[in-house]
Protein backbone atom coordinates (compact mmCIF):
# COMPACT_ATOMS: atom_id res chain seq x y z
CA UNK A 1 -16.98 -12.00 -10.81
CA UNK A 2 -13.37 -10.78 -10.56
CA UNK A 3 -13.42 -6.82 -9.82
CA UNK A 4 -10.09 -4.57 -10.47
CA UNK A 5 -9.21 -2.25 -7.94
CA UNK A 6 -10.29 1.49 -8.10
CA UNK A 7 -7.08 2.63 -9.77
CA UNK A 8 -6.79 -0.84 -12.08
CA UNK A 9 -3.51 -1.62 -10.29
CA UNK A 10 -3.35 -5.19 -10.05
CA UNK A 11 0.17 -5.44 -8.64
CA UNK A 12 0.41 -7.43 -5.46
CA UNK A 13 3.80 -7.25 -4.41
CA UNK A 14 4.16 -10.75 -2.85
CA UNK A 15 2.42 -12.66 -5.79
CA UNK A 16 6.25 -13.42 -6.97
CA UNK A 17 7.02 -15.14 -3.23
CA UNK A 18 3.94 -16.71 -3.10
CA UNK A 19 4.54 -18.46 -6.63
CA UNK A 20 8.31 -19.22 -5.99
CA UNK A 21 7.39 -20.58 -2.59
CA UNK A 22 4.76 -23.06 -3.99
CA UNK A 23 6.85 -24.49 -6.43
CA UNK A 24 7.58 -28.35 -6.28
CA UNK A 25 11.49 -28.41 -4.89
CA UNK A 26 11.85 -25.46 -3.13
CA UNK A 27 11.87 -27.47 0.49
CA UNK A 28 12.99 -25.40 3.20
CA UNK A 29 14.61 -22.48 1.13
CA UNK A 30 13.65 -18.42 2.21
CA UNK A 31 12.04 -16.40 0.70
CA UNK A 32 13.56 -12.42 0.80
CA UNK A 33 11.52 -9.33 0.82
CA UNK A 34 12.51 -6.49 -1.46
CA UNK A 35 12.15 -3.15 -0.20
CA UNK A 36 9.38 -1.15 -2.41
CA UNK A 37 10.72 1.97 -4.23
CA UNK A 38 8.24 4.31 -5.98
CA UNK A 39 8.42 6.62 -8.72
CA UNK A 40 9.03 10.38 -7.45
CA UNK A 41 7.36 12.67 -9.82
CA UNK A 42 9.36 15.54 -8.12
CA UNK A 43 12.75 14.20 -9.45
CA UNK A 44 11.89 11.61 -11.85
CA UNK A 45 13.71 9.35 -9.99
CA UNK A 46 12.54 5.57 -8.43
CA UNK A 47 13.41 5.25 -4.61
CA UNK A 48 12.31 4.49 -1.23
CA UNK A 49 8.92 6.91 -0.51
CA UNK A 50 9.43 9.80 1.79
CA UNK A 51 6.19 9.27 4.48
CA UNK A 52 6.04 12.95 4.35
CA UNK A 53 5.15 13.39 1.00
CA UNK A 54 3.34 10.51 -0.52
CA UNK A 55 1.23 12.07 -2.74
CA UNK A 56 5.28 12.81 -4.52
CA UNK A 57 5.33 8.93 -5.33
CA UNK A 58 3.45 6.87 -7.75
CA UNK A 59 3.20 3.21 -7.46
CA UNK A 60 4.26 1.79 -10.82
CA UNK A 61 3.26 -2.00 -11.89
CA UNK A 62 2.93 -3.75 -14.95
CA UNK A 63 -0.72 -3.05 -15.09
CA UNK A 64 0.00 0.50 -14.58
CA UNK A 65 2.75 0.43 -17.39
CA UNK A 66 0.43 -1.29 -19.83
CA UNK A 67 -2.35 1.27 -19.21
CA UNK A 68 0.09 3.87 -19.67
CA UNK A 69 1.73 2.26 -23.02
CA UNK A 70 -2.20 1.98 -24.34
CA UNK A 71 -3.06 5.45 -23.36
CA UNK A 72 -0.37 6.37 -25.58
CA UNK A 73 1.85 7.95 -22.24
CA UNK A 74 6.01 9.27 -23.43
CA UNK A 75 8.09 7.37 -21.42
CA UNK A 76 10.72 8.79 -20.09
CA UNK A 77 14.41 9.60 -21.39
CA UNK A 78 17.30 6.85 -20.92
CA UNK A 79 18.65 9.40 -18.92
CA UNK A 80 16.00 9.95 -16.40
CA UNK A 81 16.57 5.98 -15.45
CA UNK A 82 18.55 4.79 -12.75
């Protein structure tokens, strides 16, 4: 039986990679890592978390998004997007 985790964030942040690097014809291409930005609740902003204040940063993935949207959340003004 499949469980979700505590927070029902299913993101895994290599699931794209691991995809794109089992597909027939990819051969001997690389793979690149993205660096993982977060959503700071201090300035609205997404970017790079600050180690020294994580609990500033929320981890947003689809799953989170689509909770969000069904909860009936506001998103957030065009303007407030990078």
């Amino acid at each position: 039986q499949a469980a979700a985790h505590p927070d029902d964030d299913l993101y895994d942040g290599d699931h794209g990679r691991y995809v794109l690097q089992n597909s027939p014809g990819i051969g001997s291409m690389k793979m690149l890592s993205f660096v993982k930005v977060m959503y700071d609740i201090t300035d609205n902003v997404m970017k790079v978390p600050d180690d020294s204040r994580l609990d500033d940063f929320i981890s947003i993935s689809g799953s989170k998004m689509r909770l969000l949207a069904r909860n009936g959340a506001v998103p957030c003004s065009a303007t407030d997007i990078p």
